[in-house]
Protein backbone atom coordinates (compact mmCIF):
# COMPACT_ATOMS: atom_id res chain seq x y z
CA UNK A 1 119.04 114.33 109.14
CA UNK A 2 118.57 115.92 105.80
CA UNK A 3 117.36 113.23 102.54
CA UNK A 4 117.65 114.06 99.32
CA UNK A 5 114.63 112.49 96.88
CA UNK A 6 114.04 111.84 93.25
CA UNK A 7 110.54 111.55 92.84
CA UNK A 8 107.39 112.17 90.55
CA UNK A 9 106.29 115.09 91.45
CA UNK A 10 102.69 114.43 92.52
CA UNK A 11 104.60 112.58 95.29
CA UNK A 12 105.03 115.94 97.05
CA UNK A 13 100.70 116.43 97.00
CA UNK A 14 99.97 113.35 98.56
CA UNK A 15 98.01 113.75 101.79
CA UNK A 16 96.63 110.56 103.36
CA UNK A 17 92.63 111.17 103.41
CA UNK A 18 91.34 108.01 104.78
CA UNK A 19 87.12 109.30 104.83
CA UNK A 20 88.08 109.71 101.13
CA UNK A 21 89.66 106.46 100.00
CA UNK A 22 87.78 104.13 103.03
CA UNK A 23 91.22 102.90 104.71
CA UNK A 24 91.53 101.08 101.56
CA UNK A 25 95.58 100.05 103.08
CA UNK A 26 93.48 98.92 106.56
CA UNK A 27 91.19 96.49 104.88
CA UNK A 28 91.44 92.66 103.06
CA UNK A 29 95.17 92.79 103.34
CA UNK A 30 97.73 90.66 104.99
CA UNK A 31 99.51 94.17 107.22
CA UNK A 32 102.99 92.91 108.26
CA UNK A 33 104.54 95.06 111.30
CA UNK A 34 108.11 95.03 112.80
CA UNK A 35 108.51 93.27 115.83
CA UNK A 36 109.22 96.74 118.37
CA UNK A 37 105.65 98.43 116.79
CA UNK A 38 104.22 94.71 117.85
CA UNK A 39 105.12 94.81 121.58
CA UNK A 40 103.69 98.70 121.12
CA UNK A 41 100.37 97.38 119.30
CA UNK A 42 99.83 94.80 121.75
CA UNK A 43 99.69 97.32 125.17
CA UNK A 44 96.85 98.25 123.44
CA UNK A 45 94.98 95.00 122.67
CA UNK A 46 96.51 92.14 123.75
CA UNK A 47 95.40 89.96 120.35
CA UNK A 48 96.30 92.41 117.79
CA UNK A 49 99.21 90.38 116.42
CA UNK A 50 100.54 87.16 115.42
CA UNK A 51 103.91 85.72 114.73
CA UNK A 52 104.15 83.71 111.68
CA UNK A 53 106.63 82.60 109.42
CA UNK A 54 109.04 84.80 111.35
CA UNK A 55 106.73 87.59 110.77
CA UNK A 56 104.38 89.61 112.77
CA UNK A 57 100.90 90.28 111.34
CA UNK A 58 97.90 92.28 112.66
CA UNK A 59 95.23 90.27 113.37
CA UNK A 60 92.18 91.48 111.46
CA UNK A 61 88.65 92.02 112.76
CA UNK A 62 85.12 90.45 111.85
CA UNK A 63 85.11 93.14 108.74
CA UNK A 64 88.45 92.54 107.91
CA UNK A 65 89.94 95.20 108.79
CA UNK A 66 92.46 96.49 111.36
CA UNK A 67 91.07 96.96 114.87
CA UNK A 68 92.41 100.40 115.00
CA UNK A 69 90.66 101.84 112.05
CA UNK A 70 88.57 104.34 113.04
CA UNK A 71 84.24 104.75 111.70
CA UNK A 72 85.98 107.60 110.13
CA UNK A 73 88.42 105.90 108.11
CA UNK A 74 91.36 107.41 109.79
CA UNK A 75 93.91 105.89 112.44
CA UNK A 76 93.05 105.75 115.87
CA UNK A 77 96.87 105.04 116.75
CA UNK A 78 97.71 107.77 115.18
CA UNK A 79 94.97 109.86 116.20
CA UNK A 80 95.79 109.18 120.29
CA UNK A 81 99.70 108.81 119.91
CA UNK A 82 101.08 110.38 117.23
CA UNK A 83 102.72 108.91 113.51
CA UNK A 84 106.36 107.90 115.43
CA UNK A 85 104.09 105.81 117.33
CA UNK A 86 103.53 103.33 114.12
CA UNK A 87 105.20 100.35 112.58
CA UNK A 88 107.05 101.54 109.73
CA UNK A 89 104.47 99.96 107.34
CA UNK A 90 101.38 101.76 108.91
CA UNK A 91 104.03 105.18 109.05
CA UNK A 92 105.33 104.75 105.47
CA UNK A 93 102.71 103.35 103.05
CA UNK A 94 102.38 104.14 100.26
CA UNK A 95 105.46 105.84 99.82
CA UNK A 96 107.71 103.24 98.25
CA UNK A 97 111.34 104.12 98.99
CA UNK A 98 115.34 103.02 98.05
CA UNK A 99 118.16 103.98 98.87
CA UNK A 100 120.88 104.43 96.53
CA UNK A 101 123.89 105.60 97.31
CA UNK A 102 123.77 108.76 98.78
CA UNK A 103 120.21 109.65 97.55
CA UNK A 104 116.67 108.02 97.67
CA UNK A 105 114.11 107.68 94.88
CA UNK A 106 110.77 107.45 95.81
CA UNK A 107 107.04 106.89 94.24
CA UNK A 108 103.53 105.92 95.70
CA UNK A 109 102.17 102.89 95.34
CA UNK A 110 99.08 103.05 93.02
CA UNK A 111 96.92 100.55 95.68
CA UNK A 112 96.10 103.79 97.65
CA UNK A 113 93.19 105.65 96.08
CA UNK A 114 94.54 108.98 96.52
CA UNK A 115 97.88 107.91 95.18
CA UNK A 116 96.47 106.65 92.05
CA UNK A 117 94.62 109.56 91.01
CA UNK A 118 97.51 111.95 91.85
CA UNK A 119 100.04 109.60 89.63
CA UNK A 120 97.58 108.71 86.98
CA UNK A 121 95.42 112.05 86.12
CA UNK A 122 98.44 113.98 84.18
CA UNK A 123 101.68 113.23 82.63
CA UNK A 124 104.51 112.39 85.12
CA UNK A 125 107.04 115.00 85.65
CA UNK A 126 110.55 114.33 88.26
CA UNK A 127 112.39 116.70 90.75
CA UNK A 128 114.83 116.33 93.56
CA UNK A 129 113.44 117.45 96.89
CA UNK A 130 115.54 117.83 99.83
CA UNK A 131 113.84 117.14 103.38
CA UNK A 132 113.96 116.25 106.92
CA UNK A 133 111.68 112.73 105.89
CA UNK A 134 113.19 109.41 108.03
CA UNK A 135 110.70 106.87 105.80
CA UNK A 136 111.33 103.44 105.59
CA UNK A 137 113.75 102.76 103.03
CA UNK A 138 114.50 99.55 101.31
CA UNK A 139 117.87 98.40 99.22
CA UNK A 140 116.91 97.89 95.45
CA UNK A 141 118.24 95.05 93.41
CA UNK A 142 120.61 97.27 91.16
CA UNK A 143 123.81 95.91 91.83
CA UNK A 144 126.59 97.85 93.60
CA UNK A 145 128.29 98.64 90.09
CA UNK A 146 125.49 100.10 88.40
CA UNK A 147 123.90 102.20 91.36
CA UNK A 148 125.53 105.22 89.70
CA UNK A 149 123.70 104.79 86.31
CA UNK A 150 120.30 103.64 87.56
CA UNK A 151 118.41 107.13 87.08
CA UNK A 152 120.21 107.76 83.63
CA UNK A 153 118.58 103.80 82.83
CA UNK A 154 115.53 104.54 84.34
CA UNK A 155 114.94 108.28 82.79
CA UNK A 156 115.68 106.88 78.96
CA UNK A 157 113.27 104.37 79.71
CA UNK A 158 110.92 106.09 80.89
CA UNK A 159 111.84 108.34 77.48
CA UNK A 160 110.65 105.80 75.57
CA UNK A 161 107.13 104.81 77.34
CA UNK A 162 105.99 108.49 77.32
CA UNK A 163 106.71 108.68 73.51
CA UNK A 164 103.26 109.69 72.39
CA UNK A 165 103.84 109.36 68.48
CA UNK A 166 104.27 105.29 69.03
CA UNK A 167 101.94 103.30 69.97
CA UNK A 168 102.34 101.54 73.81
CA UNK A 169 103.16 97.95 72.34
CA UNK A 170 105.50 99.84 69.96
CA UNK A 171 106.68 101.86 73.09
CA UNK A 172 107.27 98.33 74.89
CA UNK A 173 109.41 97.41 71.55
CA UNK A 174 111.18 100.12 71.76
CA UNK A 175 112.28 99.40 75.74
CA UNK A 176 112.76 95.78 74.41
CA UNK A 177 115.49 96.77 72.08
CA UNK A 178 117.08 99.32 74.48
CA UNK A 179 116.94 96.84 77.46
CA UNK A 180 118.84 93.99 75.25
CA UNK A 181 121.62 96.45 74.43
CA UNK A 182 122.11 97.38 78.02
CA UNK A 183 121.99 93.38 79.01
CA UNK A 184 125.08 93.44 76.29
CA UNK A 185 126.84 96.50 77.48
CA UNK A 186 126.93 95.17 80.84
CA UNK A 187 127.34 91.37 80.10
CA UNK A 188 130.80 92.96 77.70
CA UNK A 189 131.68 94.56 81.55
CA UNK A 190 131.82 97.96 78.91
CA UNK A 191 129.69 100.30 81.23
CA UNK A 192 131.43 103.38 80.04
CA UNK A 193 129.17 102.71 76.91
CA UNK A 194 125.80 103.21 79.11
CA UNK A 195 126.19 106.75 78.91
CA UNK A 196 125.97 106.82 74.72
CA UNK A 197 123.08 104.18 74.96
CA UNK A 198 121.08 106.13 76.87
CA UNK A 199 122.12 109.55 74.36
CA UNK A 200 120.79 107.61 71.61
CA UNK A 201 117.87 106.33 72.65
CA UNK A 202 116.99 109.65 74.21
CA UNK A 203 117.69 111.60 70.46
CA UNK A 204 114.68 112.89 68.15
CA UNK A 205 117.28 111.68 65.32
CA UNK A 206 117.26 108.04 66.24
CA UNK A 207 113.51 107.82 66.91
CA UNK A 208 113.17 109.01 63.20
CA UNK A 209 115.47 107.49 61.63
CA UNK A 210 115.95 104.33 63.39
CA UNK A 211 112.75 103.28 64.79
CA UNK A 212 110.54 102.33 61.90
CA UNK A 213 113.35 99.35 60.77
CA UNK A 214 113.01 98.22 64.67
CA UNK A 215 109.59 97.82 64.93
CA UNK A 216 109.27 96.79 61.22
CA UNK A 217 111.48 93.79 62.29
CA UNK A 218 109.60 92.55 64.92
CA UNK A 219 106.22 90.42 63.98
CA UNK A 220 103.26 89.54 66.31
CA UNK A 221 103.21 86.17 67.01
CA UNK A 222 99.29 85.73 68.08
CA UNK A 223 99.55 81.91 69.03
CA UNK A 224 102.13 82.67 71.58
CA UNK A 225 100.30 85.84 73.11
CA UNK A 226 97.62 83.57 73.63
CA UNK A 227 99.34 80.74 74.69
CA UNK A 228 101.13 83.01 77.69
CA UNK A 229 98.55 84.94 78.45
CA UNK A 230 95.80 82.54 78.93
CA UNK A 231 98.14 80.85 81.41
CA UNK A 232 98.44 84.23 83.13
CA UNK A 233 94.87 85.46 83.29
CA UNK A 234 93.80 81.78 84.67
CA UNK A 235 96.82 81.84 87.46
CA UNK A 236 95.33 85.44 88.07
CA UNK A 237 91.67 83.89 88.33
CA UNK A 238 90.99 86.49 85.63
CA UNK A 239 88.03 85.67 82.59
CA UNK A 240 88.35 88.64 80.23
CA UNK A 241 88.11 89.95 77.03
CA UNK A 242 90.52 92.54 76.04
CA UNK A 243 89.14 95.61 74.99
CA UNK A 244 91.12 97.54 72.07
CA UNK A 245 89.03 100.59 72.41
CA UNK A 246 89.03 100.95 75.81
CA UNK A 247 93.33 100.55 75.68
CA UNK A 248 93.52 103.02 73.05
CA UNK A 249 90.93 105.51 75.31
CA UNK A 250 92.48 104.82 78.40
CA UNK A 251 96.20 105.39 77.07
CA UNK A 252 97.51 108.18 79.04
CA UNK A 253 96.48 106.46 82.33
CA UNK A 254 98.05 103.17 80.72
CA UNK A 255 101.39 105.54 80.20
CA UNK A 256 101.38 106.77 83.74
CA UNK A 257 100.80 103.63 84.95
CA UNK A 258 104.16 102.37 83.23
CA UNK A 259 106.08 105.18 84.07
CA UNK A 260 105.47 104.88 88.08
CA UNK A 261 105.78 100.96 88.13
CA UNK A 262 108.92 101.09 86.12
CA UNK A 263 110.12 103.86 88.43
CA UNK A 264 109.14 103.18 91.59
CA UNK A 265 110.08 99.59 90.95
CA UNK A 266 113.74 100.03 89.97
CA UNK A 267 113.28 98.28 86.81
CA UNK A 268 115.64 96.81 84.98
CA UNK A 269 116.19 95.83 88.08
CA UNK A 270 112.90 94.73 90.22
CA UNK A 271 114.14 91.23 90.73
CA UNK A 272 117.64 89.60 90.94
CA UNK A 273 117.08 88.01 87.40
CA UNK A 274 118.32 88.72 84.17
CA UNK A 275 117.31 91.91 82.72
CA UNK A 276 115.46 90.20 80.24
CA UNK A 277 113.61 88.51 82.87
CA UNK A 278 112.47 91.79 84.51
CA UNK A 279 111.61 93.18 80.75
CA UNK A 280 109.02 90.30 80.64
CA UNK A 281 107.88 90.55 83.86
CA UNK A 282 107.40 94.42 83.14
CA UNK A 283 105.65 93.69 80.01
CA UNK A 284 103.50 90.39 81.34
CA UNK A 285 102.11 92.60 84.07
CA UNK A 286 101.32 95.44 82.02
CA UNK A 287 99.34 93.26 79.56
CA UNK A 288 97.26 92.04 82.48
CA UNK A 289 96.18 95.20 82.97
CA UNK A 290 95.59 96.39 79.56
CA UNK A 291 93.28 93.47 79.28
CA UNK A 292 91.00 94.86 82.41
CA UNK A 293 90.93 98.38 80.81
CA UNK A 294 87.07 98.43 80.02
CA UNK A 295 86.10 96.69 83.01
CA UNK A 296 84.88 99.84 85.15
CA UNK A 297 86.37 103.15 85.73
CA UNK A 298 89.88 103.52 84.49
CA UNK A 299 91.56 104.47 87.69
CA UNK A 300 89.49 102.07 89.82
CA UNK A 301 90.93 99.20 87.40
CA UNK A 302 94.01 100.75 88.39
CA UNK A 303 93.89 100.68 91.86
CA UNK A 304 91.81 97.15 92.13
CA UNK A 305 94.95 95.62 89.80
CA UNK A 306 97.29 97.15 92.16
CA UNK A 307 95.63 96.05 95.57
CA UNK A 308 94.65 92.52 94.11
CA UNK A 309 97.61 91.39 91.59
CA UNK A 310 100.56 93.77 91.96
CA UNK A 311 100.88 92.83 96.15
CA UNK A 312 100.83 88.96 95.39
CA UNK A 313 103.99 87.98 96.48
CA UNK A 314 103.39 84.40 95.69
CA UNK A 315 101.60 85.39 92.24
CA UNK A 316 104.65 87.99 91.02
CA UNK A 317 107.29 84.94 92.04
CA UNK A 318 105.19 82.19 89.54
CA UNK A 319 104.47 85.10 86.73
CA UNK A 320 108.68 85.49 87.03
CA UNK A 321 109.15 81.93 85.31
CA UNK A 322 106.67 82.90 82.64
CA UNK A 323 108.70 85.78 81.98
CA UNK A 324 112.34 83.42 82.00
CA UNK A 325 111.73 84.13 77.92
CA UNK A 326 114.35 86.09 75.95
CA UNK A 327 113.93 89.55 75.22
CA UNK A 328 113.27 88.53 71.31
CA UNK A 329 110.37 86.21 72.25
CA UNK A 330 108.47 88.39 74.66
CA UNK A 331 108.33 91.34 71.90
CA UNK A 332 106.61 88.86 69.75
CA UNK A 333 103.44 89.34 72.08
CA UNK A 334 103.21 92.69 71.74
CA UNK A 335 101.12 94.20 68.58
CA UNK A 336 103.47 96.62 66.20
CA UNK A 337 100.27 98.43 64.26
């Protein structure tokens, strides 16, 4: 049967190269399987999985890494039995997939090497593709009354973070602003009014005429960026100095960066919180890595952040409650200059 995708379209380039990336998605991490590709697994070796937690997880070997990786980096399930043969994680990653309605938005998820340098080498463009695909998909958070208005959301935001004439805090102020009005649209149960939010916040007159008083309105409160943040980088286990220079180098990759985690993360919507909740968690994560920009190669920053930070379940559910803040407060952390 037939899906039709939204996607970025470097999603449709993406060829899985493991020689080239090292089986990055076969190594150091925790790889949950269904229960059916278990039973399958385990004709093979006997003590590839465990059950835990109601889960089943492949059981790693001495270089922590799955048993079935090949020396060449590539899948030796796959290689002797074909992709159908896989668990729906090992068949699916890292395409990140919901379903919505009668359509399916997709991205990749930046911890795969060739993924990241696809999504994060030029500006991100969309299209609708139409194929015979059967990937994993998952049920976002957007709930049932809004489904039909997530894209029109998601492309004004996105609107906003690739507007190059602002800086990205100001961009994040911007989204701040827009994200609060949509809280009050729907909170008013007025969603016939989404449709002229996203119009204006999407028009070359309102960024002109508009836009200076907004940010002008909004002051950085330093003592409270560093009050947040220094909790966040030592949850993280992070020591760092943000580097300025580096940000303001690095900014197009930053940009990209936004654009596919707010995307392929159905924000305003990640999480079931409050929409200002998810607007602080967006903006919390982004500033952790802004301040590891400088810290090595742009895109390996990238792709470390994602693998090490971004797939911490437990992490993500702590940084939530420092992102419980109003919409107002978390703005204050972000620099207007």
């Amino acid at each position: 049967m037939k899906r039709v995708y939204y996607e970025p379209e470097y999603v449709s380039k993406f060829v899985c190269d493991g020689p080239s990336c090292g089986g990055a998605c076969c190594k150091d991490w925790q790889i949950e399987i269904d229960g059916k590709a278990a039973n399958r697994y385990r004709e093979r070796n006997s003590n590839i999985a465990d059950f835990k937690d109601g889960k089943y997880y492949i059981n790693l070997n001495g270089d922590n890494a799955c048993p079935f990786l090949t020396d060449q980096c590539l899948c030796g399930l796959q290689l002797s039995e074909g992709e159908p043969f896989l668990s729906g994680t090992c068949r699916t990653f890292p395409r990140r997939t919901y379903f919505i309605d009668d359509f399916c938005v997709r991205t990749l998820s930046l911890a795969c090497p060739i993924a990241a340098n696809l999504a994060l080498s030029e500006p991100m463009k969309f299209k609708t593709t139409e194929t015979d695909d059967e990937t994993d998909v998952y049920n976002p958070n957007v709930p049932d009354d809004l489904l039909d208005y997530l894209i029109e959301v998601q492309m004004t935001g996105i609107h906003i973070l690739q507007e190059s004439r602002l800086s990205i805090d100001q961009r994040l102020i911007i989204l701040g602003f827009y994200l609060d009005r949509l809280d009050e649209i729907i909170t008013a149960d007025n969603l016939e009014e989404i449709d002229n939010l996203c119009a204006l916040y999407q028009s070359e007159d309102f960024f002109n005429s508009q836009v200076p008083a907004m940010l002008k309105s909004v002051q950085y409160d330093r003592a409270a960026y560093e009050k947040i943040m220094l909790e966040v980088f030592a949850k993280a286990e992070i020591i760092t100095n943000p580097n300025l220079e580096a940000r303001q180098k690095n900014s197009d990759i930053l940009t990209n960066y936004l654009v596919n985690e707010f995307f392929g993360n159905t924000y305003p919507w990640r999480t079931e919180g409050a929409i200002s909740q998810n607007y602080g968690l967006f903006v919390l994560t982004y500033k952790i890595l802004e301040a590891l920009i400088g810290e090595g190669e742009p895109i390996e920053v990238v792709i470390w952040f994602s693998r090490n930070i971004d797939h911490d379940v437990e992490y993500y559910r702590w940084l939530q409650t420092k992102a419980g803040l109003d919409v107002l407060k978390i703005m204050r952390i972000l620099h207007n200059d």
